[in-house]
PDB file of N, CA and C in Angstrom:
ATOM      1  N   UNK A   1       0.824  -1.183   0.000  1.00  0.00           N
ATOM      2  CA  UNK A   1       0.000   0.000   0.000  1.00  0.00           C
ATOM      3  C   UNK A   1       0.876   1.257   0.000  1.00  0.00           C
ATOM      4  N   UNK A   2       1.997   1.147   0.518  1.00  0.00           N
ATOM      5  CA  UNK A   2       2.804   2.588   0.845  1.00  0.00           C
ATOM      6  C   UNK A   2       3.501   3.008  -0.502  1.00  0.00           C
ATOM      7  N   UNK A   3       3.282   1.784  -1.660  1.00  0.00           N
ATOM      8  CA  UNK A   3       4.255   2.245  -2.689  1.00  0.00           C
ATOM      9  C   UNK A   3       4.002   2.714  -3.596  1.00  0.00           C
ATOM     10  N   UNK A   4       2.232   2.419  -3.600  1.00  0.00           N
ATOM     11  CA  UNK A   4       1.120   2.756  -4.309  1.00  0.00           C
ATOM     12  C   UNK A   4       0.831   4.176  -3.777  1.00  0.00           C
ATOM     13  N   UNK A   5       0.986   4.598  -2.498  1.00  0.00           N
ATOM     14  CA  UNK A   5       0.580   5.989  -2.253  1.00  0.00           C
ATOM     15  C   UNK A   5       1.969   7.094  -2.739  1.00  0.00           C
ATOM     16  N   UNK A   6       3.079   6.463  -2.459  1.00  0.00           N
ATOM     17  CA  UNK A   6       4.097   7.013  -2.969  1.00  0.00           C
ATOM     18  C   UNK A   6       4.277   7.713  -4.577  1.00  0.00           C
ATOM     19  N   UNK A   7       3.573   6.788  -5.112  1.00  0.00           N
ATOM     20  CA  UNK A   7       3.393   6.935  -6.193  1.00  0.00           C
ATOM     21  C   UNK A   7       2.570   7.828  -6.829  1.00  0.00           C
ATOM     22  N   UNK A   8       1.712   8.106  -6.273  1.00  0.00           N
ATOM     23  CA  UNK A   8       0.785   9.430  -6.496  1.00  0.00           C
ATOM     24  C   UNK A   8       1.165  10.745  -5.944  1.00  0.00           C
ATOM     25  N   UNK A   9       1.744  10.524  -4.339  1.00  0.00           N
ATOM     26  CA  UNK A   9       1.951  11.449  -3.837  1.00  0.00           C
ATOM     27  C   UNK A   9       3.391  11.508  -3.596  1.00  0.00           C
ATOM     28  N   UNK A  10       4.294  12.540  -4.030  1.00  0.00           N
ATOM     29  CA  UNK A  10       5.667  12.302  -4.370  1.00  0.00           C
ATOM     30  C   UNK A  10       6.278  12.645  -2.815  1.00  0.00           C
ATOM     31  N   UNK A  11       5.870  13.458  -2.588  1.00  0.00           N
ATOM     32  CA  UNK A  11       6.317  13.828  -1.091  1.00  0.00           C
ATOM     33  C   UNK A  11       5.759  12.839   0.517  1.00  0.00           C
ATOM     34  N   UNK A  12       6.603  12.189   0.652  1.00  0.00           N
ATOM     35  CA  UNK A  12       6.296  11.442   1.984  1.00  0.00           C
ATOM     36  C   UNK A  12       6.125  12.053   2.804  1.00  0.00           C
ATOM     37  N   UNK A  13       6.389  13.393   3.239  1.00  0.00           N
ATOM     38  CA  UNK A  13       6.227  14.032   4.459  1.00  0.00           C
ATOM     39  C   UNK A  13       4.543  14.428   4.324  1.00  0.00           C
ATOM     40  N   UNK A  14       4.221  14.340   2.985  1.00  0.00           N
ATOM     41  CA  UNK A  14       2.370  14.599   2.818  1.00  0.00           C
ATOM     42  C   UNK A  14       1.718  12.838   3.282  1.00  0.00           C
ATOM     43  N   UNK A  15       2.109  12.131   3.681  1.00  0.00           N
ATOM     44  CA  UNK A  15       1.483  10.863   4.068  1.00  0.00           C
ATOM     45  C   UNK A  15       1.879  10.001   5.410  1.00  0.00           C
ATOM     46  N   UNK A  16       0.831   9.935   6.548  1.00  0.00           N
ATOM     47  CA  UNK A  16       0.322   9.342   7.065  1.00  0.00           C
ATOM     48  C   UNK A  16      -0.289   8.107   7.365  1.00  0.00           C
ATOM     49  N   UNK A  17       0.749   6.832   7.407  1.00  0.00           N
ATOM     50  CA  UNK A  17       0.502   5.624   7.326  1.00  0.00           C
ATOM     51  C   UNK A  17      -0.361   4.871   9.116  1.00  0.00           C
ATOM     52  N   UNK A  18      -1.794   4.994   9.284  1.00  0.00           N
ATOM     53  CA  UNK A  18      -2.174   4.437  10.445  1.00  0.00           C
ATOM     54  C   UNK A  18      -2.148   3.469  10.954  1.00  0.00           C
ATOM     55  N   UNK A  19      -1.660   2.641  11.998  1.00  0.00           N
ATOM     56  CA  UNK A  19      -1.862   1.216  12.332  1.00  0.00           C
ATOM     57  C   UNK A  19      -2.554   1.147  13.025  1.00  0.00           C
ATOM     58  N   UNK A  20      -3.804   0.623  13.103  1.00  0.00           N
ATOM     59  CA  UNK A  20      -4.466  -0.591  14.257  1.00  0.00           C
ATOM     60  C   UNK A  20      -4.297  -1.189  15.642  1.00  0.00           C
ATOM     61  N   UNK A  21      -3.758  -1.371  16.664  1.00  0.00           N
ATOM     62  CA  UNK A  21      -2.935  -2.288  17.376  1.00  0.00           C
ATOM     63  C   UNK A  21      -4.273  -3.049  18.370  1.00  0.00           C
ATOM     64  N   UNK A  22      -5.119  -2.915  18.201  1.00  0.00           N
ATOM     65  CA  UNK A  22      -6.709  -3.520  18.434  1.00  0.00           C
ATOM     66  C   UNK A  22      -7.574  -3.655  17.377  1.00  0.00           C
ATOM     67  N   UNK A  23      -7.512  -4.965  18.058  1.00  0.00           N
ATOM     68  CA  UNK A  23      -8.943  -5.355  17.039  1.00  0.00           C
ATOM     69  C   UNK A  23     -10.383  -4.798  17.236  1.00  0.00           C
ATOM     70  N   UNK A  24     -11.073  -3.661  16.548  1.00  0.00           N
ATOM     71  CA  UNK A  24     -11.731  -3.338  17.182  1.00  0.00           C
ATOM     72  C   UNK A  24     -13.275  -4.047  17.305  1.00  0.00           C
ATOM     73  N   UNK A  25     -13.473  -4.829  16.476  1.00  0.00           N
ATOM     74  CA  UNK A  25     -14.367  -6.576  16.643  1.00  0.00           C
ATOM     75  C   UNK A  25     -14.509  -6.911  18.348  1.00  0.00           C
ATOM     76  N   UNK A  26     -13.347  -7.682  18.515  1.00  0.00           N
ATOM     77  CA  UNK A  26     -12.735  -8.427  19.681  1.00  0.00           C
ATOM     78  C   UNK A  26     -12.619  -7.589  20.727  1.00  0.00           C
ATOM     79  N   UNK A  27     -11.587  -6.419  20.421  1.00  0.00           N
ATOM     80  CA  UNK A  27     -11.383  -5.936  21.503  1.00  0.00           C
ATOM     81  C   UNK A  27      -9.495  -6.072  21.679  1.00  0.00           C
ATOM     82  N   UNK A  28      -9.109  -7.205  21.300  1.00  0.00           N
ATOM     83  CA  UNK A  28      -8.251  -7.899  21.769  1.00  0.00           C
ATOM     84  C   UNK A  28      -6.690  -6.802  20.386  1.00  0.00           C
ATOM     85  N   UNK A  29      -5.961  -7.372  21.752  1.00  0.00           N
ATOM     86  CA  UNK A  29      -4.628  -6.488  21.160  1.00  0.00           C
ATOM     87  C   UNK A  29      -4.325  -7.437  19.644  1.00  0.00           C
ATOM     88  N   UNK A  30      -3.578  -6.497  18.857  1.00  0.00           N
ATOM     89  CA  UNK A  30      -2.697  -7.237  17.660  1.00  0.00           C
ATOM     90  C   UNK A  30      -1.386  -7.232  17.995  1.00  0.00           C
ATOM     91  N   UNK A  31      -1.305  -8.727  18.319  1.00  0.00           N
ATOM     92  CA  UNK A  31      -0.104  -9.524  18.559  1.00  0.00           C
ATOM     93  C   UNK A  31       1.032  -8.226  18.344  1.00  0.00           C
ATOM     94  N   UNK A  32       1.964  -8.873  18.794  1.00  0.00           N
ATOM     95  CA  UNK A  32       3.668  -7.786  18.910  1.00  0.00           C
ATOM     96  C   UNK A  32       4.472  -8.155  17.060  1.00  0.00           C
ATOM     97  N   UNK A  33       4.649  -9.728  17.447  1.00  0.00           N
ATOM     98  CA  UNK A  33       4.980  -9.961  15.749  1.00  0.00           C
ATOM     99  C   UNK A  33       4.087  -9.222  14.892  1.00  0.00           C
ATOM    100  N   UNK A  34       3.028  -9.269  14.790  1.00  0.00           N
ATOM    101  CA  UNK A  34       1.907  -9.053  13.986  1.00  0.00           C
ATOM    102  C   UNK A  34       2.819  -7.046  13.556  1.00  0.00           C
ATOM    103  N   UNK A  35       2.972  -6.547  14.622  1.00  0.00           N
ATOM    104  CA  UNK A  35       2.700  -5.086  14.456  1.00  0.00           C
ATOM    105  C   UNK A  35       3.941  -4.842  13.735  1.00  0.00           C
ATOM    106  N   UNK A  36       5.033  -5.635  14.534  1.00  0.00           N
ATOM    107  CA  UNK A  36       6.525  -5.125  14.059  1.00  0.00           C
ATOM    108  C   UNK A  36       6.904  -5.194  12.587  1.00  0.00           C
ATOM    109  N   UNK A  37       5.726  -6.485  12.070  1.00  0.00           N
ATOM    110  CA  UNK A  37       6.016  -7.024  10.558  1.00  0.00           C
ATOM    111  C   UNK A  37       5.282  -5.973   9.870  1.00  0.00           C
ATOM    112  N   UNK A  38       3.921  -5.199  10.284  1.00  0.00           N
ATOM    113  CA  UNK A  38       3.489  -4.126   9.505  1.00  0.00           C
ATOM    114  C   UNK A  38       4.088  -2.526   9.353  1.00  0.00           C
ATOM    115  N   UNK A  39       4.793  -2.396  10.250  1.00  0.00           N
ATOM    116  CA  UNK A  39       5.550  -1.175  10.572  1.00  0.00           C
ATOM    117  C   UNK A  39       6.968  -1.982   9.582  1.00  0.00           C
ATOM    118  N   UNK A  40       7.130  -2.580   9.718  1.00  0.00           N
ATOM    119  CA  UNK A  40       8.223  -3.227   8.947  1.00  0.00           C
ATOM    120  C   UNK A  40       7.991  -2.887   7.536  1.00  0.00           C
ATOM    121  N   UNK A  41       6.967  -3.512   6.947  1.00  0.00           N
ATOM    122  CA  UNK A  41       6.527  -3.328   5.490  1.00  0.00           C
ATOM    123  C   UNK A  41       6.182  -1.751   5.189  1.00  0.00           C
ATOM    124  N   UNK A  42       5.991  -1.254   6.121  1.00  0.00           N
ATOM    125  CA  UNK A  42       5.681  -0.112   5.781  1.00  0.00           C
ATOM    126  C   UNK A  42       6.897   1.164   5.459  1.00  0.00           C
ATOM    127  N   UNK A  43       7.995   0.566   6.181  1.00  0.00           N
ATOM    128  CA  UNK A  43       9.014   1.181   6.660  1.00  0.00           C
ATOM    129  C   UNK A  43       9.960   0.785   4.462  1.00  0.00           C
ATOM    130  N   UNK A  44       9.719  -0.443   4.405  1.00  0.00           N
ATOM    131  CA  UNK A  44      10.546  -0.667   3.796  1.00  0.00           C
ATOM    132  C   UNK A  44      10.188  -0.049   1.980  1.00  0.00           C
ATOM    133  N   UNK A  45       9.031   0.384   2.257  1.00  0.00           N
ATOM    134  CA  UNK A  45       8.465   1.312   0.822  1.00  0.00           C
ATOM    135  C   UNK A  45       9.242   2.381   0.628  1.00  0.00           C
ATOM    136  N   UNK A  46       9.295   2.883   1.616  1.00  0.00           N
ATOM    137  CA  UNK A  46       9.833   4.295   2.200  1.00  0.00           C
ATOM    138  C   UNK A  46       9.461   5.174   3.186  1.00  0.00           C
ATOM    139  N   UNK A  47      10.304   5.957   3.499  1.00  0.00           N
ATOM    140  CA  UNK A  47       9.660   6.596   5.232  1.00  0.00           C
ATOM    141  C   UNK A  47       8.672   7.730   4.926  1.00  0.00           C
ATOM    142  N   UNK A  48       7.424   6.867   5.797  1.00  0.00           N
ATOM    143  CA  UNK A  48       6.594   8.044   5.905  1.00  0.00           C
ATOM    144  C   UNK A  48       6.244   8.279   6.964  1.00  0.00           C
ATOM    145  N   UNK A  49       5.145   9.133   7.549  1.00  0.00           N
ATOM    146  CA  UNK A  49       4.898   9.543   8.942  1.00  0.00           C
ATOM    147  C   UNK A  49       4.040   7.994   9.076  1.00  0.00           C
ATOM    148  N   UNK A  50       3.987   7.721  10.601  1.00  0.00           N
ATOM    149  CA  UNK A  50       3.696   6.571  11.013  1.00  0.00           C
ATOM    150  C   UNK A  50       2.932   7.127  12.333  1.00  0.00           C
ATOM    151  N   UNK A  51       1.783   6.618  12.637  1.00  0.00           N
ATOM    152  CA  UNK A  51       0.685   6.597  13.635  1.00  0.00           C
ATOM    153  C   UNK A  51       0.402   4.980  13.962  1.00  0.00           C
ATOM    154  N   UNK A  52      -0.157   5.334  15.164  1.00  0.00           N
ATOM    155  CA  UNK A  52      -0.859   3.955  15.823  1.00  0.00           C
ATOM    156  C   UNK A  52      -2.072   4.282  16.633  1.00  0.00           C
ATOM    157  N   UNK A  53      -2.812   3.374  16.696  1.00  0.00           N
ATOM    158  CA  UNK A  53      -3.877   3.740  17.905  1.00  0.00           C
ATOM    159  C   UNK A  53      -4.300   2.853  18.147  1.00  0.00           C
ATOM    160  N   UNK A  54      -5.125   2.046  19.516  1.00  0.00           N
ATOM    161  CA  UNK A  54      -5.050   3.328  20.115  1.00  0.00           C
ATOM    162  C   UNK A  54      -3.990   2.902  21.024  1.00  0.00           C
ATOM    163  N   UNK A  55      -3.430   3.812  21.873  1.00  0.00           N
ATOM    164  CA  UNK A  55      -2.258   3.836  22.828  1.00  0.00           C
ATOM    165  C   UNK A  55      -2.642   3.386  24.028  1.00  0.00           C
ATOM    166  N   UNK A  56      -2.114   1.854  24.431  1.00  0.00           N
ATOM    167  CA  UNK A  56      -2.892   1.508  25.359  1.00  0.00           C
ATOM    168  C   UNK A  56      -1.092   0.881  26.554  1.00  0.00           C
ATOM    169  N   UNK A  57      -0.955   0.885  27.755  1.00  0.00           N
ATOM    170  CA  UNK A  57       0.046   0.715  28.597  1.00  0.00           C
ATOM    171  C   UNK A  57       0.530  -0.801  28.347  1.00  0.00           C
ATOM    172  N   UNK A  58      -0.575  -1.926  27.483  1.00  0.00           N
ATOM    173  CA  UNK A  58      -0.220  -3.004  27.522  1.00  0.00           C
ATOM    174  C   UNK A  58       0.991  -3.177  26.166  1.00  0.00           C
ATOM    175  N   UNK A  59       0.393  -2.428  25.273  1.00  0.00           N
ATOM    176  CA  UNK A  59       1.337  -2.063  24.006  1.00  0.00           C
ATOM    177  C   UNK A  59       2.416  -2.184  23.887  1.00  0.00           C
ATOM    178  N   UNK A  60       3.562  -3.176  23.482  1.00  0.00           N
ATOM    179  CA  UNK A  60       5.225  -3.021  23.792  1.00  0.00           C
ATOM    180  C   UNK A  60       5.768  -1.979  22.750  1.00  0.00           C
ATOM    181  N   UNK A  61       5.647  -1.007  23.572  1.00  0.00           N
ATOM    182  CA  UNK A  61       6.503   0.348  22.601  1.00  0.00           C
ATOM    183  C   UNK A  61       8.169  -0.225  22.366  1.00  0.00           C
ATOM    184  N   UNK A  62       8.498  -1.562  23.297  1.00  0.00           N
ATOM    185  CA  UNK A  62       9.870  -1.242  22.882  1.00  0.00           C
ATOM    186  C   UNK A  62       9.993  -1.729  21.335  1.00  0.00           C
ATOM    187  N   UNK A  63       8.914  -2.518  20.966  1.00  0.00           N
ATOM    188  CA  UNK A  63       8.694  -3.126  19.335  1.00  0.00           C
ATOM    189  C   UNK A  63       8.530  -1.568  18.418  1.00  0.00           C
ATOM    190  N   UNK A  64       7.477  -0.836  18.687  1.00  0.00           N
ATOM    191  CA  UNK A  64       6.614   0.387  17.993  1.00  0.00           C
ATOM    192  C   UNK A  64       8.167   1.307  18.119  1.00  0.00           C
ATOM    193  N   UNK A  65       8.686   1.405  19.014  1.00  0.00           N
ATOM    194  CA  UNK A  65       9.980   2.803  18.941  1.00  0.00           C
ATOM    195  C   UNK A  65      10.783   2.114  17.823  1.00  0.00           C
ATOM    196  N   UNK A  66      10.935   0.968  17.801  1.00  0.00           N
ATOM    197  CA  UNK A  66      12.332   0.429  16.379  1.00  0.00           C
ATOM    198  C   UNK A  66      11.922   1.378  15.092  1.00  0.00           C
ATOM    199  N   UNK A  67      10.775   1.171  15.079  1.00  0.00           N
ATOM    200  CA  UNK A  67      10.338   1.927  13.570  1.00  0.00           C
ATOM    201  C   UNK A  67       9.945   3.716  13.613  1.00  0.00           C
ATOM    202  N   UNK A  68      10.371   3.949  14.328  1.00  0.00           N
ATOM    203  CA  UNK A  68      10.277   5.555  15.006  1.00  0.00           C
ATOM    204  C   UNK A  68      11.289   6.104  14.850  1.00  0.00           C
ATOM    205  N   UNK A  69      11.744   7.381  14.464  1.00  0.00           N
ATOM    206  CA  UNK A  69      13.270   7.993  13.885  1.00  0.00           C
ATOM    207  C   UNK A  69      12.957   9.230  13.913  1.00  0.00           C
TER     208      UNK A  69
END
């Protein structure tokens, strides 16, 4: 998805990539692998601004800060 937006929009600092980290169905967190591999893919299109929500204390930021710069 990020390479496809890249592609339209030349400037990355104009895009805002959101992640999920709840299911909002369930309720239930998205796994740690789960997040690191999407911030991963996302990272590897090219750098764009990166969000998450929602911000919850159970969340392992020490996974979410790797992809933070």
């Amino acid at each position: 998805m990020t390479a496809n937006i890249l592609k339209v929009i030349d400037d990355p600092n104009k895009i805002v990539m959101k992640v999920q980290l709840e299911d909002w169905k369930t309720g239930n967190e998205i796994p740690a692998v789960e997040t690191d591999e999407v911030f991963r893919r996302i990272n590897a299109e090219g750098r764009v601004s990166l969000a998450f929500i929602p911000y919850s204390t159970k969340v392992p930021l020490t996974v979410i800060r790797n992809h933070f710069q």
